[in-house]
Protein backbone atom coordinates (compact mmCIF):
# COMPACT_ATOMS: atom_id res chain seq x y z
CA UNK A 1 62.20 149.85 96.64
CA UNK A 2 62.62 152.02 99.72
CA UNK A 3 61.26 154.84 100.85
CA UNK A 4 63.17 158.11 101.54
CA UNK A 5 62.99 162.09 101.36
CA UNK A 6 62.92 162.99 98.09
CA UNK A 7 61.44 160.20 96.57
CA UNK A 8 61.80 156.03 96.87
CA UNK A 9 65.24 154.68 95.73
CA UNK A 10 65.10 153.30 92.34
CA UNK A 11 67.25 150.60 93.24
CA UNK A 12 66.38 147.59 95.67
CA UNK A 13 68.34 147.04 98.60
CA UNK A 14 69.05 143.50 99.87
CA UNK A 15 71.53 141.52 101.89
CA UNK A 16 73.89 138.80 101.18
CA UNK A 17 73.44 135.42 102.89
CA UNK A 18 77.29 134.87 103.59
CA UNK A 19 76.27 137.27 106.72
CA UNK A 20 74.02 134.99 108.15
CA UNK A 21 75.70 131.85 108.54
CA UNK A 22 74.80 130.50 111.84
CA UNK A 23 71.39 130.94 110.73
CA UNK A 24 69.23 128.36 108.34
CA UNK A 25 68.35 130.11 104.86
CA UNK A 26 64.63 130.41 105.74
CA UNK A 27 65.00 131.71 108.97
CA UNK A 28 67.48 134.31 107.08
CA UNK A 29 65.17 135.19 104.62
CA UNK A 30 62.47 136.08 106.93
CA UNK A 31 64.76 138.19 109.18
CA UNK A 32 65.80 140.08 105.79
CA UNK A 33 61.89 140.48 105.09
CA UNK A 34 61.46 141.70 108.43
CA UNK A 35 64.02 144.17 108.52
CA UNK A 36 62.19 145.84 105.47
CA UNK A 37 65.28 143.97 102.35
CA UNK A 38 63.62 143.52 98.91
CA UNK A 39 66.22 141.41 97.79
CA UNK A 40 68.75 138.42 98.88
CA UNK A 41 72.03 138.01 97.35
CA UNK A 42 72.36 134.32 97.84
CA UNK A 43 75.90 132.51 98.08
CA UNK A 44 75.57 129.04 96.91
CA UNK A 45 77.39 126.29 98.82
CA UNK A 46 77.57 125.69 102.51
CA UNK A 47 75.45 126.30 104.57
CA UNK A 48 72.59 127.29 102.52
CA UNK A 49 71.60 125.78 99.16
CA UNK A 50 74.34 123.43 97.93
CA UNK A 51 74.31 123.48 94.40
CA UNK A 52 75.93 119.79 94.01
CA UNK A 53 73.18 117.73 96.31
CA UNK A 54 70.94 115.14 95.11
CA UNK A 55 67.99 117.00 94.47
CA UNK A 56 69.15 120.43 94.04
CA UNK A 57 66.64 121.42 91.64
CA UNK A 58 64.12 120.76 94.37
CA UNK A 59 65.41 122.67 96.84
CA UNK A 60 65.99 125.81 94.35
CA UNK A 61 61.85 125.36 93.08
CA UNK A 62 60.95 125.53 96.61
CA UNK A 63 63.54 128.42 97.23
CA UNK A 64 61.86 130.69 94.33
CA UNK A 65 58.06 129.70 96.30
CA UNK A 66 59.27 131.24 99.35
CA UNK A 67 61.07 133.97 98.13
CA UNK A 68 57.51 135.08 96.30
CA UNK A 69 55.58 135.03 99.40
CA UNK A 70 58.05 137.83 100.88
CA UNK A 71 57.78 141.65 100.50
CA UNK A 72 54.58 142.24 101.27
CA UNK A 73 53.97 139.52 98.57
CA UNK A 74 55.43 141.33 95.99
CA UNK A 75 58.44 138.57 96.03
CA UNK A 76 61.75 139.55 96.64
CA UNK A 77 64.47 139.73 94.29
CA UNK A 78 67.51 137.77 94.12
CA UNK A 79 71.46 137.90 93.02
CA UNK A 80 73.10 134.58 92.64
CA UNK A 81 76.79 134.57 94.12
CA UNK A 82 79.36 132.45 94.04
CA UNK A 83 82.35 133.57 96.18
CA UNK A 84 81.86 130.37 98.72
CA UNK A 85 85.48 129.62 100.37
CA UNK A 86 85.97 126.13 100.40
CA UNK A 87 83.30 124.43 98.47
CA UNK A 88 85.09 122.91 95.49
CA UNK A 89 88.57 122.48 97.26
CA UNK A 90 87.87 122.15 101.11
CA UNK A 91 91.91 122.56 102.02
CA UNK A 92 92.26 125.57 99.13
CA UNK A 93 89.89 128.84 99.69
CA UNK A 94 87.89 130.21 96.56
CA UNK A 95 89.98 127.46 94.47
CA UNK A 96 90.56 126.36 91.34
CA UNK A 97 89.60 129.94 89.69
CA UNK A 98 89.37 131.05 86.20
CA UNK A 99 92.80 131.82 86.35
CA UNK A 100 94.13 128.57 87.21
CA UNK A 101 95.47 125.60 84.73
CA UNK A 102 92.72 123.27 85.73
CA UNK A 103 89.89 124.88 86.38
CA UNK A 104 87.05 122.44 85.81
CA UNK A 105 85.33 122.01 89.09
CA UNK A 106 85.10 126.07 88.61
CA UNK A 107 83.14 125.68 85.39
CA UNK A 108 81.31 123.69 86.27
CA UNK A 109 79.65 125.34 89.73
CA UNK A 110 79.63 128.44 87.15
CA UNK A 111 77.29 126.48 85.01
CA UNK A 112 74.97 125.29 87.39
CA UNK A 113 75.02 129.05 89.21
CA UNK A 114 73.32 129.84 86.13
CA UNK A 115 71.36 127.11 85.66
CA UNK A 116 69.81 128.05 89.46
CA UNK A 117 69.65 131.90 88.66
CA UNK A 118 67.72 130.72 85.89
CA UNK A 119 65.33 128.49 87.98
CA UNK A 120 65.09 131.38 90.43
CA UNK A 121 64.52 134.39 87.56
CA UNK A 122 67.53 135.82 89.39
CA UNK A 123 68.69 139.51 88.36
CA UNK A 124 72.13 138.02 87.56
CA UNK A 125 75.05 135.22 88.73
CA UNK A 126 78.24 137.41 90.25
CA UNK A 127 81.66 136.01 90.20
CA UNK A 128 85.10 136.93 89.80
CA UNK A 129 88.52 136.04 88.59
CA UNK A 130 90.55 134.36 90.59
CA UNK A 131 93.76 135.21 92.50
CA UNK A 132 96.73 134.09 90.19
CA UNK A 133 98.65 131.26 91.10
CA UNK A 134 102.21 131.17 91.63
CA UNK A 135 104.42 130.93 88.58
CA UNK A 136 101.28 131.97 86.09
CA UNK A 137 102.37 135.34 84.62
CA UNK A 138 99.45 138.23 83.78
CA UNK A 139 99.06 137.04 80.45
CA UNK A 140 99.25 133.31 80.93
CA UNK A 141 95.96 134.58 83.25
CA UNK A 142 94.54 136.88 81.22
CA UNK A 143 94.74 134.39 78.02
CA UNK A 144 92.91 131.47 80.58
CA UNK A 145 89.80 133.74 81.69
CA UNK A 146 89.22 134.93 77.63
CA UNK A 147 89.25 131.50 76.80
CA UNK A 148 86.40 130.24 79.62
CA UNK A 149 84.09 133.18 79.47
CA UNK A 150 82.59 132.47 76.43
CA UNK A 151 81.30 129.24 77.21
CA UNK A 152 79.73 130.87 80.41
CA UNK A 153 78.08 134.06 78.05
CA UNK A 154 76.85 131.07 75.73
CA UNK A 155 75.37 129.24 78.68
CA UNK A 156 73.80 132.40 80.27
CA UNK A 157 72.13 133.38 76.41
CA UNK A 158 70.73 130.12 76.22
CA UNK A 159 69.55 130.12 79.74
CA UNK A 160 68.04 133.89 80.00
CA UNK A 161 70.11 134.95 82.40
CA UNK A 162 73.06 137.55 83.01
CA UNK A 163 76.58 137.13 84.06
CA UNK A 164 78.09 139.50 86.57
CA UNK A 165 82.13 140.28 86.80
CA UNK A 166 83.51 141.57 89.92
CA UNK A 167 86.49 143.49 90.45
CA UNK A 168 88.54 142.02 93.37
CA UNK A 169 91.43 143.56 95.27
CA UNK A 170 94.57 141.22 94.71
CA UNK A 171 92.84 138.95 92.11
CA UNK A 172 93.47 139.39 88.39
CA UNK A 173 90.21 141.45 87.31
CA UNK A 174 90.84 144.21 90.28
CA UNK A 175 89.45 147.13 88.83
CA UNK A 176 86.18 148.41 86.61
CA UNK A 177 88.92 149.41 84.21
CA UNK A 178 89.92 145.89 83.73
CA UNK A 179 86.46 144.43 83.25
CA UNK A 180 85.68 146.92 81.06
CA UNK A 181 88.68 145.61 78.80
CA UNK A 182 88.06 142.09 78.99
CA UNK A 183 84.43 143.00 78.06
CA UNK A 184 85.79 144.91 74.92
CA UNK A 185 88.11 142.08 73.88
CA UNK A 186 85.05 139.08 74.18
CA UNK A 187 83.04 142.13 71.94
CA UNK A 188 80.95 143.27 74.50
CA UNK A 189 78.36 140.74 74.97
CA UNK A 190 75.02 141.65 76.75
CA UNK A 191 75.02 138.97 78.89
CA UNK A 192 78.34 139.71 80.47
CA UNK A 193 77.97 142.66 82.92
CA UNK A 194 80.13 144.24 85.82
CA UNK A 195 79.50 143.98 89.42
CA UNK A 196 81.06 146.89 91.73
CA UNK A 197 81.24 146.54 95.23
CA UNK A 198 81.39 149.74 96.43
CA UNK A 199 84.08 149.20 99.59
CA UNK A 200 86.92 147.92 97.15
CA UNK A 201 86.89 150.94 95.16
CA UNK A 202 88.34 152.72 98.21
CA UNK A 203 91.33 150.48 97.68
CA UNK A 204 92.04 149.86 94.37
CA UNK A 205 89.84 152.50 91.85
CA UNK A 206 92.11 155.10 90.71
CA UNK A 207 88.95 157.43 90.35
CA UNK A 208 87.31 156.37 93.61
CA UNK A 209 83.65 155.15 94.17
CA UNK A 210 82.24 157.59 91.87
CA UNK A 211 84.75 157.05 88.93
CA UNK A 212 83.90 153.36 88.95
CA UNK A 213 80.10 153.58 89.35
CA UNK A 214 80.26 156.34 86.37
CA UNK A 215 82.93 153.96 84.63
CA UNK A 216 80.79 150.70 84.62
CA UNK A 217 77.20 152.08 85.14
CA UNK A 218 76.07 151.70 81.22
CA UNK A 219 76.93 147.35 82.52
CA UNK A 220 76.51 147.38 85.80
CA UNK A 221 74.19 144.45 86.83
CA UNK A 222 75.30 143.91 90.69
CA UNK A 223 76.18 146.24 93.59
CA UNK A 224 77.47 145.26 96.50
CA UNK A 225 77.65 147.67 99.91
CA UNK A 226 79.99 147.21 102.64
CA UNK A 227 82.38 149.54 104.54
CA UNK A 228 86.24 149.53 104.29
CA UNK A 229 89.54 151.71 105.48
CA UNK A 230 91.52 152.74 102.07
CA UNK A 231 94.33 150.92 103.40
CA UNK A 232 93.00 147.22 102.48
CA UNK A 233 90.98 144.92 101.54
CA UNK A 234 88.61 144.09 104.76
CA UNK A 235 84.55 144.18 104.83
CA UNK A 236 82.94 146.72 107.67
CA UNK A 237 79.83 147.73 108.95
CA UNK A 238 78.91 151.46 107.51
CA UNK A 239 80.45 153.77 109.90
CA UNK A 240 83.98 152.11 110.76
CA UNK A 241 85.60 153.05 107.35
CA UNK A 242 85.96 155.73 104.91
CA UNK A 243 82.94 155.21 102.53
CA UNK A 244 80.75 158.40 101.67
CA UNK A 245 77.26 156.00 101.93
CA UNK A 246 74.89 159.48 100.91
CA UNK A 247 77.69 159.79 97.95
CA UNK A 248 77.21 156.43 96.94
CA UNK A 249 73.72 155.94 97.21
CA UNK A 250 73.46 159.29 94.92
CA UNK A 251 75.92 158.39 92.44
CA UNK A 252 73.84 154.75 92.37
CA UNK A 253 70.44 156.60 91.74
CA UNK A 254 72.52 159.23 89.34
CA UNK A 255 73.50 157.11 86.88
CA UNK A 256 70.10 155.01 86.39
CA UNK A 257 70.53 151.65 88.32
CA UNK A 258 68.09 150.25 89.18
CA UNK A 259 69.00 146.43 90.41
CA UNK A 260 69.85 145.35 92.89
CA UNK A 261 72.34 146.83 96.03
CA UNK A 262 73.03 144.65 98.93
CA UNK A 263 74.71 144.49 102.29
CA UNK A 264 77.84 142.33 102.18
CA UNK A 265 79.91 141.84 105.42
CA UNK A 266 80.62 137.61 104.94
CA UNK A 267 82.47 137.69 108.16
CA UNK A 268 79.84 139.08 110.71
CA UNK A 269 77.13 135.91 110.95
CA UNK A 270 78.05 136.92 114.49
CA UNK A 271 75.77 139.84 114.69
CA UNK A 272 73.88 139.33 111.52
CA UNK A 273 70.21 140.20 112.97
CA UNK A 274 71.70 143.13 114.53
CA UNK A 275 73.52 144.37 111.36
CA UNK A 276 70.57 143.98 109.20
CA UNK A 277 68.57 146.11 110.99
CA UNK A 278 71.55 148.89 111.45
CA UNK A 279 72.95 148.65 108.21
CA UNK A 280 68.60 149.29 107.10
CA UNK A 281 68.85 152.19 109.45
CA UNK A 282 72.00 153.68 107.78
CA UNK A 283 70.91 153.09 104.45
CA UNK A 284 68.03 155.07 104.96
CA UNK A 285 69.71 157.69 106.56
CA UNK A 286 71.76 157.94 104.20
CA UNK A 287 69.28 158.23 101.14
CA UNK A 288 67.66 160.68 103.20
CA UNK A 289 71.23 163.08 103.18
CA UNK A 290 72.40 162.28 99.52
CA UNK A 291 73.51 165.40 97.84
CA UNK A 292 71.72 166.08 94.28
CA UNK A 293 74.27 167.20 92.27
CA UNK A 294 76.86 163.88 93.22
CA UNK A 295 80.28 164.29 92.83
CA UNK A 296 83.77 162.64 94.31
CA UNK A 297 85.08 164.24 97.60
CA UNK A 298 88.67 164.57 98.02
C-alpha cells in the first residue's frame, strides 16, 4: 500500500512491464521497487519471461524469489498479462484471439498464463477478447468465446488462480456491460472476474469511469491506469488526457478494491524510468486530492 492524507490506499499500485521494454525484467523490477510500486503487472512473451522456452518453469521459480525480496521484503505482488503483440503470430498482432475460428495457439498461452500465475501466487491472469475477424458476425463471436471460457475457468479452479476479462475498445468484449453478460450466461463463476482499465472507459463506457468501476466492482480483480483523450483509443501519461485521477482513485477505494492498480502506457519503454517515477508522483498527488463523497463529473 501507499501512503497518503487521509489514510494509506487500500489498493496496491504497480506498473506494467510492457513499459519497460528496452530494459531486462530484473533491472525493471528493481527500478519499480525503487520508485516506491508494490506490484508488477507482468506481460508474458518478448522480451521478458517467454512462456514457451525450454525451461520456463525455471525462470518463473526464480521470478517469484526475486519478486519476494522486493518491498521492503514484504514481496511484491503480481498480475499476469497477456496482451503481447506478436508472440503467437509474429506477422499478425494480438492473433489468433478467442474470437477467431482457430484459436489454439491462444488456448494454449491462456493455459500456461495460468499455470505461471499459479507458480507465481499471482492476484489474477488478465486477457481479453479478441478483435473480430472479417466475415465473423457478433454472434458467430460471441458463440466462440462461450464455448472456450470454460475450459480456461476449469483450468484456473484446478490451479487456484483467477481469470481476469478486459473490456477493449474495438474488440468484441468492449464494455463492463458486456463482461458482465458473458459472466451471467457461463453462471457467474468465481474464478472469472473483470478487469477495467480505467482510460478506455473514457471512450467506450456509457456511464463513464465511475459507472464502470461501480458496474464491475462486486468482480473486479484487475485495474489498469493510464491516461486517454475521449476521442480514442490511445495510452497517455496522467496529465495529457481527460481522466479525473483523484475521481478514480476515490471511486477505486469507494467501492472496496483492494488488488491491484497499475500503470499501463505499453508504448513509452522510451521514458519508462522517468514515467515511473512521475506517474508515482501523480498518483500520490492525486490520493492526496480525492474527494470523499465520489461521484461522476460531467
Amino acid at each position: 500500500m501507499s501512503a497518503g492524507a487521509g489514510g494509506a490506499m487500500p489498493f496496491t499500485l504497480g506498473y506494467g512491464t510492457n513499459g519497460f521494454t528496452d530494459h531486462p525484467l530484473d533491472v525493471a523490477l528493481d527500478v519499480l521497487d525503487h520508485e516506491g510500486y508494490g506490484a508488477v503487472a507482468l506481460t508474458l512473451g518478448f522480451p521478458h519471461l517467454d512462456p514457451f522456452v525450454e525451461g520456463w518453469g525455471e525462470h518463473v521459480d526464480a521470478l517469484r524469489a526475486r519478486l519476494g525480496t522486493l518491498h521492503g521484503g514484504a514481496g511484491m505482488r503480481v498480475v499476469v498479462e497477456t496482451g503481447t503483440r506478436f508472440l503467437l503470430d509474429p506477422y499478425r498482432k494480438h492473433r489468433p484471439t478467442l474470437v477467431d475460428a482457430e484459436a489454439d495457439a491462444r488456448m494454449r498461452f491462456l493455459r500456461r498464463a495460468i499455470e505461471i500465475a499459479a507458480a507465481l501466487d499471482a492476484e489474477c491472469v488478465s486477457f481479453f477478447s479478441g478483435v473480430l475477424p472479417e466475415g465473423t458476425s457478433p454472434e458467430e463471436g460471441w458463440a466462440l468465446l462461450r464455448d472456450r471460457l470454460p475450459e480456461l475457468v476449469e483450468e484456473a479452479r484446478a490451479l487456484g488462480v483467477r481469470i481476469s476479462l478486459e473490456p477493449e475498445p474495438g474488440m468484441l468484449v468492449e464494455t463492463v456491460g458486456d463482461a458482465l453478460r458473458l459472466r451471467d450466461e457461463l453462471g457467474g463463476p468465481a474464478e472469472l472476474g473483470i478487469t477495467v482499465d480505467v482510460g478506455h472507459c473514457l471512450v467506450v463506457e456509457p456511464d463513464g469511469v465511475v459507472g464502470a468501476l461501480r458496474a464491475a466492482a462486486p468482480y473486479l480483480a484487475n485495474v489498469q491506469l493510464d491516461d486517454m483523450p475521449r476521442t480514442h483509443h490511445e495510452h497517455r501519461p496522467f496529465g495529457e488526457g481527460g481522466i479525473d485521477l483523484p475521481l478514480v482513485l476515490a471511486t477505486l477505494a469507494d467501492v472496496g478494491y483492494t488488488g491491484v492498480a497499475a500503470v499501463e502506457l505499453p508504448r513509452h519503454s522510451y521514458d519508462a524510468p522517468g514515467l515511473a517515477h512521475r506517474s508515482m508522483t501523480a498518483l500520490q498527488r492525486a490520493w492526496d486530492d480525492r474527494p470523499h463523497h465520489p461521484q461522476e463529473v460531467p
